[in-house]
N, C-alpha and C. Protein backbone atom coordinates (compact mmCIF):
# COMPACT_ATOMS: atom_id res chain seq x y z
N UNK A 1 -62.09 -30.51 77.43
CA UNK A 1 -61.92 -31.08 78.77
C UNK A 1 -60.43 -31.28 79.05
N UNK A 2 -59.83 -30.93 80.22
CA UNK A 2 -58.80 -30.93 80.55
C UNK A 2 -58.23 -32.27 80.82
N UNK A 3 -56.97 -33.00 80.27
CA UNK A 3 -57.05 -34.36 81.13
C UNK A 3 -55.75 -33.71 81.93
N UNK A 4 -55.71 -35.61 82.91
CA UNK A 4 -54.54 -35.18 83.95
C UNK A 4 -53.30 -34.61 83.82
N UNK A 5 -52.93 -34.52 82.66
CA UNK A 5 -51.47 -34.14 82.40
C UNK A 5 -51.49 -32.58 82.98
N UNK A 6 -52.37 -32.22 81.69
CA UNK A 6 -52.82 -30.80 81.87
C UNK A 6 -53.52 -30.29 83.49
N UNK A 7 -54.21 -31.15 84.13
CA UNK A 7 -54.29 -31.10 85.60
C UNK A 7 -53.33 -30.85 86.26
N UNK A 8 -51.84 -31.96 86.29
CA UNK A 8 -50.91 -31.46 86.70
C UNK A 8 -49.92 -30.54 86.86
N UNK A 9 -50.03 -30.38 85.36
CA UNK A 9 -48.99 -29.06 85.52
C UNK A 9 -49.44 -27.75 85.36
N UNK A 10 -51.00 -27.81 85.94
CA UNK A 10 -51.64 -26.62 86.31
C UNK A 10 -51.45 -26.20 87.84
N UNK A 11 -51.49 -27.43 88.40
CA UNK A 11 -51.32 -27.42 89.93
C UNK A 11 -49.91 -27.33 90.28
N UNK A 12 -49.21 -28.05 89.73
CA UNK A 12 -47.56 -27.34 89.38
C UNK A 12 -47.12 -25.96 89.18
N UNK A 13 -47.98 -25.05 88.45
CA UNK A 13 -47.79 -23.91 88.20
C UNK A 13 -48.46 -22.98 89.69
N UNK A 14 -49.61 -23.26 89.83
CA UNK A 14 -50.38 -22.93 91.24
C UNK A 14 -49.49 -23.26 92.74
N UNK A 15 -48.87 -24.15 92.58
CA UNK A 15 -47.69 -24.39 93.66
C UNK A 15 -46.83 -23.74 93.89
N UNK A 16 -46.02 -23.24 92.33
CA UNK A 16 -45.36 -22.38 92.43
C UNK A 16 -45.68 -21.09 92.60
N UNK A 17 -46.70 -20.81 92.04
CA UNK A 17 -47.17 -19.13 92.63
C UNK A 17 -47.71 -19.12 94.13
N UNK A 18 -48.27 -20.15 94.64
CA UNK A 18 -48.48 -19.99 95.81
C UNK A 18 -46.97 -20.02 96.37
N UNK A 19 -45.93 -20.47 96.31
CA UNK A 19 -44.58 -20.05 96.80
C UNK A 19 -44.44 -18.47 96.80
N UNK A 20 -44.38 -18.14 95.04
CA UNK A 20 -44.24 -16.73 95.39
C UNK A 20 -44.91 -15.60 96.24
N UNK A 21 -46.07 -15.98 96.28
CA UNK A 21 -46.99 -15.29 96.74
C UNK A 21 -46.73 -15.28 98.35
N UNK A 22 -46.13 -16.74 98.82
CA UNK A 22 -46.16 -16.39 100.12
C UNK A 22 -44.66 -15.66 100.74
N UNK A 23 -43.98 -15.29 99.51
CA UNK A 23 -42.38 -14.73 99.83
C UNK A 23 -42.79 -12.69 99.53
N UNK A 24 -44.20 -12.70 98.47
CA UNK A 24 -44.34 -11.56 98.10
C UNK A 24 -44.57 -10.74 99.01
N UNK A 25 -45.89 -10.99 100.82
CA UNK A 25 -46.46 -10.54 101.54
C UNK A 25 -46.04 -9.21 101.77
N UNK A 26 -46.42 -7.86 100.83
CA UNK A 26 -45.62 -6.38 101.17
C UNK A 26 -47.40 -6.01 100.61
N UNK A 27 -47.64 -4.87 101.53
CA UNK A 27 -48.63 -3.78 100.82
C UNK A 27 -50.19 -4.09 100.42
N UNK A 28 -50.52 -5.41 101.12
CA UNK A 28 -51.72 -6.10 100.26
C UNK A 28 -51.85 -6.82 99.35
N UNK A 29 -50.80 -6.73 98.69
CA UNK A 29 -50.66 -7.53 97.38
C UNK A 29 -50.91 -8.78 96.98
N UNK A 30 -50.29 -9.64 99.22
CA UNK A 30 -50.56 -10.68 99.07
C UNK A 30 -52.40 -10.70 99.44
N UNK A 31 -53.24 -10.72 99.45
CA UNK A 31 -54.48 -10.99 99.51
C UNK A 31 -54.78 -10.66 98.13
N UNK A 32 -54.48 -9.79 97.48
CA UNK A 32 -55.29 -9.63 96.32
C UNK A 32 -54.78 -11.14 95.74
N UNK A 33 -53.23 -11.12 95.35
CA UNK A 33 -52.98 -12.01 95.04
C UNK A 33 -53.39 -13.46 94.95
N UNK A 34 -53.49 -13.52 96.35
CA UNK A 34 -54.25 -14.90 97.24
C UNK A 34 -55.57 -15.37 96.45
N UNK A 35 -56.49 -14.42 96.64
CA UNK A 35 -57.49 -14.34 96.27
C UNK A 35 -58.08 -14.88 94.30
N UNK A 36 -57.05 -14.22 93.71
CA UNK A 36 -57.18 -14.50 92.54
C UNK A 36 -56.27 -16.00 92.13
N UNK A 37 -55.24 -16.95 92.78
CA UNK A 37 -54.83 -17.96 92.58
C UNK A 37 -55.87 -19.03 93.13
N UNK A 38 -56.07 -18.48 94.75
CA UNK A 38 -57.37 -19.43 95.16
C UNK A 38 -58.61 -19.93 94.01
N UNK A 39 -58.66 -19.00 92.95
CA UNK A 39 -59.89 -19.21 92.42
C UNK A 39 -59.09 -20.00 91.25
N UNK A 40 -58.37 -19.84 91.24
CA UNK A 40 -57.48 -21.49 90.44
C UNK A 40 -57.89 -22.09 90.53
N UNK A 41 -56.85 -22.29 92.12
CA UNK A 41 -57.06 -23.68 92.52
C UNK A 41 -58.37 -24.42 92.53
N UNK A 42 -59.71 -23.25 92.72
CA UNK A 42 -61.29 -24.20 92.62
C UNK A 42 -61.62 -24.62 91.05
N UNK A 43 -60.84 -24.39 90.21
CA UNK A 43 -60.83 -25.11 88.96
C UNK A 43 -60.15 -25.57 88.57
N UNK A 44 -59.61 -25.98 89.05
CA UNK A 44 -58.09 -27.29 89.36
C UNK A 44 -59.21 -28.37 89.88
N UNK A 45 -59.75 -27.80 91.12
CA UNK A 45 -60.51 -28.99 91.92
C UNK A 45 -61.66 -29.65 91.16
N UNK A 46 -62.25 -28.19 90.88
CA UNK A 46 -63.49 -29.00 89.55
C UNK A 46 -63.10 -30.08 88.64
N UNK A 47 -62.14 -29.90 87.88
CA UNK A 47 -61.42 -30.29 86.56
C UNK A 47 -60.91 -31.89 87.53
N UNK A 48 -60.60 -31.92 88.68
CA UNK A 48 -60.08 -33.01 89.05
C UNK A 48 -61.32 -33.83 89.43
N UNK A 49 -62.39 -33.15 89.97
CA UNK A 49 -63.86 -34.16 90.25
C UNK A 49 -64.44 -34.76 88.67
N UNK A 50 -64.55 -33.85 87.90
CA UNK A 50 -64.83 -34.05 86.43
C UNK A 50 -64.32 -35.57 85.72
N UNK A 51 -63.37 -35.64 85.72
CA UNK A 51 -62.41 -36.46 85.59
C UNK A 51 -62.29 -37.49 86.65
N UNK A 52 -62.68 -37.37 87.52
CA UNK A 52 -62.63 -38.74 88.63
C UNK A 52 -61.41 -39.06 89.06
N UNK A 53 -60.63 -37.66 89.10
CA UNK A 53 -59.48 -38.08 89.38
C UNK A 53 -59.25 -37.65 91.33
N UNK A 54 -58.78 -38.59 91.61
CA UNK A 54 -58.37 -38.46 93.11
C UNK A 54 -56.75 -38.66 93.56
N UNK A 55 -56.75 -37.77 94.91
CA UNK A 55 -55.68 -37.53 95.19
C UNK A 55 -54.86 -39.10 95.84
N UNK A 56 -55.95 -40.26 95.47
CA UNK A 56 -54.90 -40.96 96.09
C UNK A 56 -54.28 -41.79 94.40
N UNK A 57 -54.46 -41.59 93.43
CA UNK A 57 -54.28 -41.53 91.98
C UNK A 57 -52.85 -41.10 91.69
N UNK A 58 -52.68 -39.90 92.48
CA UNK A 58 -50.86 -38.93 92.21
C UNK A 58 -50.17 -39.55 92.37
């Protein structure tokens, strides 16, 4: 089980690729892209319900 630490600097890392991703936008790349970080982020979100952790907690 993931705790918050590891929560955070998953979503830290997901922040930052969502940066890149939105500087990458050439050829499609960004949707594929999109697509496969989005599904991160829904286990970021899981991992944060799991845990009872809420965003007013950060």
């Amino acid at each position: 089980m993931a705790n918050k630490a590891d929560i955070d600097a998953a979503q830290k890392a997901i922040d930052a690729a969502n940066n890149a991703i939105n500087k990458l936008d050439l050829c499609g790349l960004y949707d594929c892209a999109w697509q496969s970080n989005n599904g991160y982020q829904r286990i970021i979100d899981y991992n944060k319900e799991q845990l009872g952790v809420t965003d007013d907690e950060q």
